[in-house]
C-alpha atoms as a PDB file:
ATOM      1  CA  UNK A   1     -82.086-140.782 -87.521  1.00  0.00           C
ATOM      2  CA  UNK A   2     -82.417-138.514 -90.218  1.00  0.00           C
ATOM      3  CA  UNK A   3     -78.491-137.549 -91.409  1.00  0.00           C
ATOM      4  CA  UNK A   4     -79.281-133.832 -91.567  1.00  0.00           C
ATOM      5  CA  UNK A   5     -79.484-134.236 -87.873  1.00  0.00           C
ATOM      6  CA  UNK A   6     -76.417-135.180 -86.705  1.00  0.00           C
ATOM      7  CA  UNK A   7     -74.817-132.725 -86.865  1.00  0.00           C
ATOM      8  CA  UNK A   8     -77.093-131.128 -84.550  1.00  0.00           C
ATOM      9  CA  UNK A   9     -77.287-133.899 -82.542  1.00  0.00           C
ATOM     10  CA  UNK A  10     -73.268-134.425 -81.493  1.00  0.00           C
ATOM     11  CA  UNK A  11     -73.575-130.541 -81.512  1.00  0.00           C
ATOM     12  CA  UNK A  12     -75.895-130.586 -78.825  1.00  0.00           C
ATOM     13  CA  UNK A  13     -74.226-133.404 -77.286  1.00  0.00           C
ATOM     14  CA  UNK A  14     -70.836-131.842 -77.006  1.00  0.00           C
ATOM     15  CA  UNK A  15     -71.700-128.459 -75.795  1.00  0.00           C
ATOM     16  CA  UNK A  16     -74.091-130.274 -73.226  1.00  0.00           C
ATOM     17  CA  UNK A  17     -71.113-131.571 -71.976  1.00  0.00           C
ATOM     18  CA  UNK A  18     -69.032-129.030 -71.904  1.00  0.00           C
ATOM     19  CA  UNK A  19     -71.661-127.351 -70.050  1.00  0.00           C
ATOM     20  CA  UNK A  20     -72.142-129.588 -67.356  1.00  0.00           C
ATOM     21  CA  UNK A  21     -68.057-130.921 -67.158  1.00  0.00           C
ATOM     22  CA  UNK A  22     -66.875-127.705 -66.711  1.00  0.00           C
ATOM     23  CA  UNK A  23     -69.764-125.856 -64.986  1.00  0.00           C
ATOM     24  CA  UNK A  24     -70.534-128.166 -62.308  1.00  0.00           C
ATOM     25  CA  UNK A  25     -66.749-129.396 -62.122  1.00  0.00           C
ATOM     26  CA  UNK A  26     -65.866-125.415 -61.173  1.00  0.00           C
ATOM     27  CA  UNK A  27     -68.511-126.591 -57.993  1.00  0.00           C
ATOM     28  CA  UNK A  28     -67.035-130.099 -57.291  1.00  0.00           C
ATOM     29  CA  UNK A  29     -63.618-129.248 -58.186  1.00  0.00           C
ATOM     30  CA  UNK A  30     -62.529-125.159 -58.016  1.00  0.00           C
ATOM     31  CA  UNK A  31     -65.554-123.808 -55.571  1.00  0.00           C
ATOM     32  CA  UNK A  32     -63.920-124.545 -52.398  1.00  0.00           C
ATOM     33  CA  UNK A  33     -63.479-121.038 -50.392  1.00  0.00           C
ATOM     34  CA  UNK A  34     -60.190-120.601 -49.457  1.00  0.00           C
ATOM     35  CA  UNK A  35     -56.921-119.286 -51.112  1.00  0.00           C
ATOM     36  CA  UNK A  36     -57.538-122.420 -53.966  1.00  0.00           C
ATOM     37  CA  UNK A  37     -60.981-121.919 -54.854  1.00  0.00           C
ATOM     38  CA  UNK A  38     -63.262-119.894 -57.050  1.00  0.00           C
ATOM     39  CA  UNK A  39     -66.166-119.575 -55.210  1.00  0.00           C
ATOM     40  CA  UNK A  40     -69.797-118.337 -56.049  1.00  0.00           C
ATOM     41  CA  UNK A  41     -68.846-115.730 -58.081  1.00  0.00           C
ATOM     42  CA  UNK A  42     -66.472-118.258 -60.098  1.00  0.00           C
ATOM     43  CA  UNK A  43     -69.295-120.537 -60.343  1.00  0.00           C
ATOM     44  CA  UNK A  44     -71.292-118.481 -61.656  1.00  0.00           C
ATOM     45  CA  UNK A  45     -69.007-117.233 -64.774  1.00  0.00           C
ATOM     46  CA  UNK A  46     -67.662-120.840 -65.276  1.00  0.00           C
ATOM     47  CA  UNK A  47     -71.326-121.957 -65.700  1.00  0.00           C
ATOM     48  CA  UNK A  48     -71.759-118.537 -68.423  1.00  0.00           C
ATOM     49  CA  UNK A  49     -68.749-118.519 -69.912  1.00  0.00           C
ATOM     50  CA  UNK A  50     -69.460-122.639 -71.116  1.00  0.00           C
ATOM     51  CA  UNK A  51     -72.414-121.148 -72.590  1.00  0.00           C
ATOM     52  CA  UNK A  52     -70.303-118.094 -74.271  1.00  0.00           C
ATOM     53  CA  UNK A  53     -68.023-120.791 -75.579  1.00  0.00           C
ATOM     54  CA  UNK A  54     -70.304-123.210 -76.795  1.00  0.00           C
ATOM     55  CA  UNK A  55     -72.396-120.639 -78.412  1.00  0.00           C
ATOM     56  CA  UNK A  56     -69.931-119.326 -80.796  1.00  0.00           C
ATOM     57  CA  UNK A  57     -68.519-122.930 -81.146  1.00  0.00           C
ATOM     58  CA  UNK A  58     -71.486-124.648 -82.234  1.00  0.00           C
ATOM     59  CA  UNK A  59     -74.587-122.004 -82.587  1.00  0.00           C
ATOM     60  CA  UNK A  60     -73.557-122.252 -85.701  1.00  0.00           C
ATOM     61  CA  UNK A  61     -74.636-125.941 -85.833  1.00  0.00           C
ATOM     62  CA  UNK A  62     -77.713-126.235 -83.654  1.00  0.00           C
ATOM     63  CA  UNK A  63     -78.475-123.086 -82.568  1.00  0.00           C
ATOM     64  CA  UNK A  64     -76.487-124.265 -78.684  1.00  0.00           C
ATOM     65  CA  UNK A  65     -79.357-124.802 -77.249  1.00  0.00           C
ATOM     66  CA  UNK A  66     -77.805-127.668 -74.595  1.00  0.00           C
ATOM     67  CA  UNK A  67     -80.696-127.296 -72.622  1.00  0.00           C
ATOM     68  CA  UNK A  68     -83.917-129.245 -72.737  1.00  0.00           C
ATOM     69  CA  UNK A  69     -86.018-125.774 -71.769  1.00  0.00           C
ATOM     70  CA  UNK A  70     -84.418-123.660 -74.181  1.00  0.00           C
ATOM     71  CA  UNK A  71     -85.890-126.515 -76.671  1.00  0.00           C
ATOM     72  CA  UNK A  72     -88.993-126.947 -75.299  1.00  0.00           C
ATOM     73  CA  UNK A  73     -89.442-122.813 -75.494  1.00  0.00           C
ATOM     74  CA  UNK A  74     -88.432-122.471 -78.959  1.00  0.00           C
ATOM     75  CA  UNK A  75     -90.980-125.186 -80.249  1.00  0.00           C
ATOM     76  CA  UNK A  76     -93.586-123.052 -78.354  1.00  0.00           C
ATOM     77  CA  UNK A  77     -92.105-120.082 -79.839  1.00  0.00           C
ATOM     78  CA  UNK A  78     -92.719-121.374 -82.881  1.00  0.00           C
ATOM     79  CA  UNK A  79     -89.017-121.255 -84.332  1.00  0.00           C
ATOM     80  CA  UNK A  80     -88.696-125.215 -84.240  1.00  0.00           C
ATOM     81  CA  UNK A  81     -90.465-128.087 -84.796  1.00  0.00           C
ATOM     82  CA  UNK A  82     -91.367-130.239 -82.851  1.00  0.00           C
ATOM     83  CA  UNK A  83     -89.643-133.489 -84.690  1.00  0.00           C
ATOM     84  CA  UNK A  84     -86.823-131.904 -84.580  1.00  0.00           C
ATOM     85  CA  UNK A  85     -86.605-131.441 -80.808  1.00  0.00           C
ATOM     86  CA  UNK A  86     -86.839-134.669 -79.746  1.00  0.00           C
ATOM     87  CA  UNK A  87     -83.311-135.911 -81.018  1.00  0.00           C
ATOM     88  CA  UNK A  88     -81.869-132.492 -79.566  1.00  0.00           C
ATOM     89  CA  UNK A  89     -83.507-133.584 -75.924  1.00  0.00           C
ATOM     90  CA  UNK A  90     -82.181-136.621 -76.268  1.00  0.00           C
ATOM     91  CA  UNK A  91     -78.516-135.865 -77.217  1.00  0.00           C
ATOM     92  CA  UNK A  92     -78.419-132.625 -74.295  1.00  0.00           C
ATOM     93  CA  UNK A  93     -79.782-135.815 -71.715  1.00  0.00           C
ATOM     94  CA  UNK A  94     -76.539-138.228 -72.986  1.00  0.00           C
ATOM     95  CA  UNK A  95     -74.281-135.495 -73.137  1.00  0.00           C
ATOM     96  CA  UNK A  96     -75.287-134.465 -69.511  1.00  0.00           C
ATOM     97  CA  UNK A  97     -74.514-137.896 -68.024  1.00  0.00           C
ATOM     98  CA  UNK A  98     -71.381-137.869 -70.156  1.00  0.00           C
ATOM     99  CA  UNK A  99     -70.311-134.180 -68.686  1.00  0.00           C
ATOM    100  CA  UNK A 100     -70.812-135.493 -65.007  1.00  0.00           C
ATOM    101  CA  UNK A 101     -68.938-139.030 -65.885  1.00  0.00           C
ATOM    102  CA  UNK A 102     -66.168-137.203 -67.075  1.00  0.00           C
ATOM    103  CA  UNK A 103     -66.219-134.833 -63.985  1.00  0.00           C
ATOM    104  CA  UNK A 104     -66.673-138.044 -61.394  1.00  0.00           C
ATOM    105  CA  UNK A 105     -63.522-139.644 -63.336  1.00  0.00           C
ATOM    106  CA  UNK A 106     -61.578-136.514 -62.238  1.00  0.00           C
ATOM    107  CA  UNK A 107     -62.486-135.524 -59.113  1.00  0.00           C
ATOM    108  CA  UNK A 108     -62.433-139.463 -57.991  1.00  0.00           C
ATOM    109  CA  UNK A 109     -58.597-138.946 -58.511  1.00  0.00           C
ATOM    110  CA  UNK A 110     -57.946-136.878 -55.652  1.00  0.00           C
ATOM    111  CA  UNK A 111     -57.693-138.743 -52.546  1.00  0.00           C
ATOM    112  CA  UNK A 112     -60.218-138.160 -49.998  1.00  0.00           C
ATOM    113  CA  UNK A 113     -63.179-137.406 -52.324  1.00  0.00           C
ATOM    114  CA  UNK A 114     -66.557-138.694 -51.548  1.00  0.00           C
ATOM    115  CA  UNK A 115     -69.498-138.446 -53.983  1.00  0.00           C
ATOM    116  CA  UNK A 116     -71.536-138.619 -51.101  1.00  0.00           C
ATOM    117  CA  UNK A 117     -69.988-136.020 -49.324  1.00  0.00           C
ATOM    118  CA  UNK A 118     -68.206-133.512 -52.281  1.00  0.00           C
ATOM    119  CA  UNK A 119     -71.235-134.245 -54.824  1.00  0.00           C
ATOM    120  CA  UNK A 120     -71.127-133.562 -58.228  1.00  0.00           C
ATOM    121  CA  UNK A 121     -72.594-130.442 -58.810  1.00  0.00           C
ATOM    122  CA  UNK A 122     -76.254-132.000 -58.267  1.00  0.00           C
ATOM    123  CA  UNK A 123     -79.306-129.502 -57.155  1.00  0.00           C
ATOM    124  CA  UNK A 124     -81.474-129.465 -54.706  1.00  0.00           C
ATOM    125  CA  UNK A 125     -83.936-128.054 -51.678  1.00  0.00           C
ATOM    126  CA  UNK A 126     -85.034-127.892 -48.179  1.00  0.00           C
ATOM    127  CA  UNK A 127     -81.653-130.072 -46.635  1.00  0.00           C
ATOM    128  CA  UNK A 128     -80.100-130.749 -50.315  1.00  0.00           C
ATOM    129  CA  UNK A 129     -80.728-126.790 -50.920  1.00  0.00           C
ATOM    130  CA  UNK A 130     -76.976-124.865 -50.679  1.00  0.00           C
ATOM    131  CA  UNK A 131     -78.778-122.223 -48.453  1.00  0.00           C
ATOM    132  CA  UNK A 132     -81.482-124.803 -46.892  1.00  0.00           C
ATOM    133  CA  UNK A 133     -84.176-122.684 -48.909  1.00  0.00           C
ATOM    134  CA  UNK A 134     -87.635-124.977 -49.337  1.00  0.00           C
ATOM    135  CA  UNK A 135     -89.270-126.554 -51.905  1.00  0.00           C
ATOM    136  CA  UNK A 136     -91.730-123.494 -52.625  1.00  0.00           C
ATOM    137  CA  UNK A 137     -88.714-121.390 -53.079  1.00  0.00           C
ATOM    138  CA  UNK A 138     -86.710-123.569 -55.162  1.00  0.00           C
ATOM    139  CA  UNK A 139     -89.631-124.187 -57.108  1.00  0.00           C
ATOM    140  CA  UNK A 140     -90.451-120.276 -57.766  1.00  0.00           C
ATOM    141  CA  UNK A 141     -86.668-119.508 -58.249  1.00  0.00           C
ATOM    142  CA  UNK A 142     -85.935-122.411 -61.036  1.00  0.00           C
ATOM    143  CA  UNK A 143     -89.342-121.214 -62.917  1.00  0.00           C
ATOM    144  CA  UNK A 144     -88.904-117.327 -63.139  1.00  0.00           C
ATOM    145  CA  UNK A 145     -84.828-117.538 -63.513  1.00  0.00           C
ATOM    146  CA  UNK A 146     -85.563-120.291 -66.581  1.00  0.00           C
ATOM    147  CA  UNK A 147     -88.362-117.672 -68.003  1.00  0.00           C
ATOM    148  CA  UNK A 148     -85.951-114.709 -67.596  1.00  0.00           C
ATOM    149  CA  UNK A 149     -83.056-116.463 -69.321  1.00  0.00           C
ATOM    150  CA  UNK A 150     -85.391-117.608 -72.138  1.00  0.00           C
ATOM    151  CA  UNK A 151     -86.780-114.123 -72.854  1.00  0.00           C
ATOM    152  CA  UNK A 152     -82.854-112.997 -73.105  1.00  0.00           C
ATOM    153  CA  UNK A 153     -82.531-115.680 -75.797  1.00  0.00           C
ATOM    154  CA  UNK A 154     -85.472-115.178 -77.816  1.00  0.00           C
ATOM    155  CA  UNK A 155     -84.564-111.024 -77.912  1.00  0.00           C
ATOM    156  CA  UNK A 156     -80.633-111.879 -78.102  1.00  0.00           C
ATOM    157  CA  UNK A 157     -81.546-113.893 -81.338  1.00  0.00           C
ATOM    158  CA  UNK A 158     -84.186-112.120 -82.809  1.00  0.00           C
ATOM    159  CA  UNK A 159     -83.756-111.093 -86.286  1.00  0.00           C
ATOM    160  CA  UNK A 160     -85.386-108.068 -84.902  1.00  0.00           C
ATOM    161  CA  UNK A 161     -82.012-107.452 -83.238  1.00  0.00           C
ATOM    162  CA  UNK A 162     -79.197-105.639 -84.775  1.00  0.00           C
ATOM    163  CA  UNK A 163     -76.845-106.837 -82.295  1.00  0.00           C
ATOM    164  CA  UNK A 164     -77.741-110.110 -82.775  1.00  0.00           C
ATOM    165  CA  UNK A 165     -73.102-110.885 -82.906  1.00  0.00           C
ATOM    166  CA  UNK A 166     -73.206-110.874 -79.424  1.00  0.00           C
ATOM    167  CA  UNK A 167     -76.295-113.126 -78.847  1.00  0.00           C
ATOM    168  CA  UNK A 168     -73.893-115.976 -77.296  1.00  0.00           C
ATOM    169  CA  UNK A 169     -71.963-113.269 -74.819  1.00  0.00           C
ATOM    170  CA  UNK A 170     -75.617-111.729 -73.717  1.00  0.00           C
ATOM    171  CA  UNK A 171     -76.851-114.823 -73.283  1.00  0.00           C
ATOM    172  CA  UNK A 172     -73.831-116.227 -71.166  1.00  0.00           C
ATOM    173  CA  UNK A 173     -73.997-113.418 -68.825  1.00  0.00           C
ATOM    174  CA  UNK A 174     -77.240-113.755 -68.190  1.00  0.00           C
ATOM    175  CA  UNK A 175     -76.455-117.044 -67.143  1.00  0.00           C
ATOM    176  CA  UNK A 176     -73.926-115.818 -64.767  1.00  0.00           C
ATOM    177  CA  UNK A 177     -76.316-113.307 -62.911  1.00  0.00           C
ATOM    178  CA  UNK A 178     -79.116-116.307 -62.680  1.00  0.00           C
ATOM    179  CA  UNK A 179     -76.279-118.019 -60.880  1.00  0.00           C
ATOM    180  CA  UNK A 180     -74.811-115.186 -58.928  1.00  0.00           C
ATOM    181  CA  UNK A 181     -78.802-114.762 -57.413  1.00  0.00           C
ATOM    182  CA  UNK A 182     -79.683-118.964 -57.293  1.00  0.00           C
ATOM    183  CA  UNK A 183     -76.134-120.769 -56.327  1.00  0.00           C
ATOM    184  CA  UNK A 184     -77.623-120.736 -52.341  1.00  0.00           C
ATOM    185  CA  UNK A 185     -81.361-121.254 -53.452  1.00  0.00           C
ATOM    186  CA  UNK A 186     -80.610-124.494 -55.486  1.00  0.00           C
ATOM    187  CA  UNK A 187     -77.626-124.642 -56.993  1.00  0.00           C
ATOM    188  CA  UNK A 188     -78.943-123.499 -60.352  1.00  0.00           C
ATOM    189  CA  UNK A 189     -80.344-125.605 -62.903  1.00  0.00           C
ATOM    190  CA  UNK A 190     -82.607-123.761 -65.164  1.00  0.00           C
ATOM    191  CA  UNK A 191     -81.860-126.899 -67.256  1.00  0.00           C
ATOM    192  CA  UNK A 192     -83.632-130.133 -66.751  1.00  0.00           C
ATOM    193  CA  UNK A 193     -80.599-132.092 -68.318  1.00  0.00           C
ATOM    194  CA  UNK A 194     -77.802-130.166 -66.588  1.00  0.00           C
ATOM    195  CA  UNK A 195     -79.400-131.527 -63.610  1.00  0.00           C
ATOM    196  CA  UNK A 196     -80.423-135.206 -64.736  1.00  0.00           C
ATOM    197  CA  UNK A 197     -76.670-135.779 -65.576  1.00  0.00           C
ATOM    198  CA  UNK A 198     -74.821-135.184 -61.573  1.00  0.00           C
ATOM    199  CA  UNK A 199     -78.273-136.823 -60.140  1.00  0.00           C
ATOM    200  CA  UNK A 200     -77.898-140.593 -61.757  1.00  0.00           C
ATOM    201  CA  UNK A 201     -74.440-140.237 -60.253  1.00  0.00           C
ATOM    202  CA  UNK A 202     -75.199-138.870 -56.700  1.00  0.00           C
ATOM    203  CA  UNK A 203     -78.578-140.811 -56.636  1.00  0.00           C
ATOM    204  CA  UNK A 204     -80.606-140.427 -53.261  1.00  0.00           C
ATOM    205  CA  UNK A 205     -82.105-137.172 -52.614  1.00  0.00           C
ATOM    206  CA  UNK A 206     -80.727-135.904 -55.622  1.00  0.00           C
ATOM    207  CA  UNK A 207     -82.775-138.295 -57.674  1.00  0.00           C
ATOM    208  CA  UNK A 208     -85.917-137.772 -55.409  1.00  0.00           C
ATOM    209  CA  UNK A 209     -86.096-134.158 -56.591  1.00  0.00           C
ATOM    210  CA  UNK A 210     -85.372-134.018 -59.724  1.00  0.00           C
ATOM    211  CA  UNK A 211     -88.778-133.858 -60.837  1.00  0.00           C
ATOM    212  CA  UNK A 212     -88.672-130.115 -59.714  1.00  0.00           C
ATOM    213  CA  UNK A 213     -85.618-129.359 -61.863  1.00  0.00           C
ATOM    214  CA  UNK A 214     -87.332-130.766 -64.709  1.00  0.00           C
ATOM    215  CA  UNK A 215     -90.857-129.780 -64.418  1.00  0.00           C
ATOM    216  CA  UNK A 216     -89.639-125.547 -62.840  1.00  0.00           C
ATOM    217  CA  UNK A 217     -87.291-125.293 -65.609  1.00  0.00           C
ATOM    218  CA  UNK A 218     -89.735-126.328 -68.569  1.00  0.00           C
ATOM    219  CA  UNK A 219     -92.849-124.366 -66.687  1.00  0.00           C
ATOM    220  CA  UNK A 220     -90.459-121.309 -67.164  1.00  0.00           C
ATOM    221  CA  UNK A 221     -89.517-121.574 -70.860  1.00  0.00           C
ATOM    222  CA  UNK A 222     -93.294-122.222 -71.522  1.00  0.00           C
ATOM    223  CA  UNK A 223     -94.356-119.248 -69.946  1.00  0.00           C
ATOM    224  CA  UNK A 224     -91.598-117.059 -71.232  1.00  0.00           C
ATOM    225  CA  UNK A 225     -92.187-118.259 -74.826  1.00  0.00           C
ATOM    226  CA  UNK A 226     -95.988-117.465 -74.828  1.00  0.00           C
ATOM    227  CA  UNK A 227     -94.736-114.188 -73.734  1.00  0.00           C
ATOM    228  CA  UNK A 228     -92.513-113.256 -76.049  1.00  0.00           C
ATOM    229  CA  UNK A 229     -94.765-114.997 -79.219  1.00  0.00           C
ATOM    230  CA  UNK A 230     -98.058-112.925 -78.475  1.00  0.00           C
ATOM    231  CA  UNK A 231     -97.673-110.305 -76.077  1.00  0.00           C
ATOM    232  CA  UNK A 232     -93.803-109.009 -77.222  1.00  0.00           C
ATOM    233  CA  UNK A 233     -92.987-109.772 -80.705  1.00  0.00           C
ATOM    234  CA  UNK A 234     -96.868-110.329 -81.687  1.00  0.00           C
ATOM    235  CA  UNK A 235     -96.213-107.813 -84.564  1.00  0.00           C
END
């Protein structure tokens, strides 16, 4: 690997995570209701506010893009090559499955906990869906929320944009409303390694439909970089 990647690479691989230990571990771990727990709404920020965090700790870095999409878009986009985005796919996918390790390690440690029963975070539709919503939906929901969220990063970091300081904050609040609409649709993934790293842990149905959280997710950025390349910022 070329050394003026790594860098980038551990970036990536850190705030991936990050993203995934403490977004899905505010599900498996905080999102009870009750008196103890955070609930959607608390979701929803702990999943934005990773993003917040890692962007100002390592945008720097990599750009934080700890998301295979958000790659995959700005490739299409035209603001990365290609070569470079395969190591960055690759180290979001390992720091995934490290984020939901971690999070298993922790939330094993309470007695009673069942992976099978608690999960990790994982997504999911029809039965595996938080609100039972179907495939069609979950499908629909992962690929517009995924385009939305990628046409607030490609404005929040336009050099186009003279608030381009608060990219990382814009960008983690979007993140939060995605979440505050899809928690009951599918959990949220918008991010085909946020949801490859619970799903090797939970296996089952989890691993059956992960194709959707892949393919939705990466259909989204697509169409939301085209978007912004020719038909927003064309001039």
């Amino acid at each position: 690997m070329n050394t003026n990647i790594l860098p980038k690479f551990f970036a990536e691989f850190l705030g991936t995570m990050v993203l995934v230990l403490m977004g899905c571990g505010s599900a498996v771990i905080a999102g009870a209701n009750g008196t103890t727990g955070v609930g959607l709404l608390g979701i929803a920020f702990a999943f934005g506010l990773s993003v917040v965090a890692m962007a100002y700790a390592i945008g720097h870095i990599s750009g934080c893009h700890i998301n295979p999409a958000i790659t995959i878009g700005m490739v299409v986009a035209g603001r990365m090559k290609s070569s470079e985005a395969i190591p960055y796919i690759i180290a979001q996918i390992l720091g995934a499955i490290a984020g939901a390790g971690i999070l298993l390690l922790i939330a094993s440690g309470k007695e009673g906990y069942s992976i099978a029963v608690n999960g990790l975070g994982q997504n999911g539709y029809d039965a595996a869906s938080p609100g039972h919503y179907s495939l069609l939906a979950g499908f629909i929901a992962e690929t517009i929320f995924t385009f939305i969220f990628l046409l607030v990063i490609f404005g929040a970091t336009s050099t186009k944009n003279i608030h381009g300081g608060f990219a990382g904050l814009s960008i983690g609040l979007s993140l939060v409303l995605i979440h505050i609409v899809g928690i009951p649709v599918t959990g949220v993934s918008v991010n085909p390694a946020r949801s490859i790293g619970p799903a090797l842990f939970t296996g089952n149905i989890a691993i059956s439909q992960l194709w959707l959280f892949i393919a939705a997710p990466v259909l989204g950025s697509v169409l939301s970089a085209v978007v912004w390349r020719y038909l927003l910022e064309s001039n």
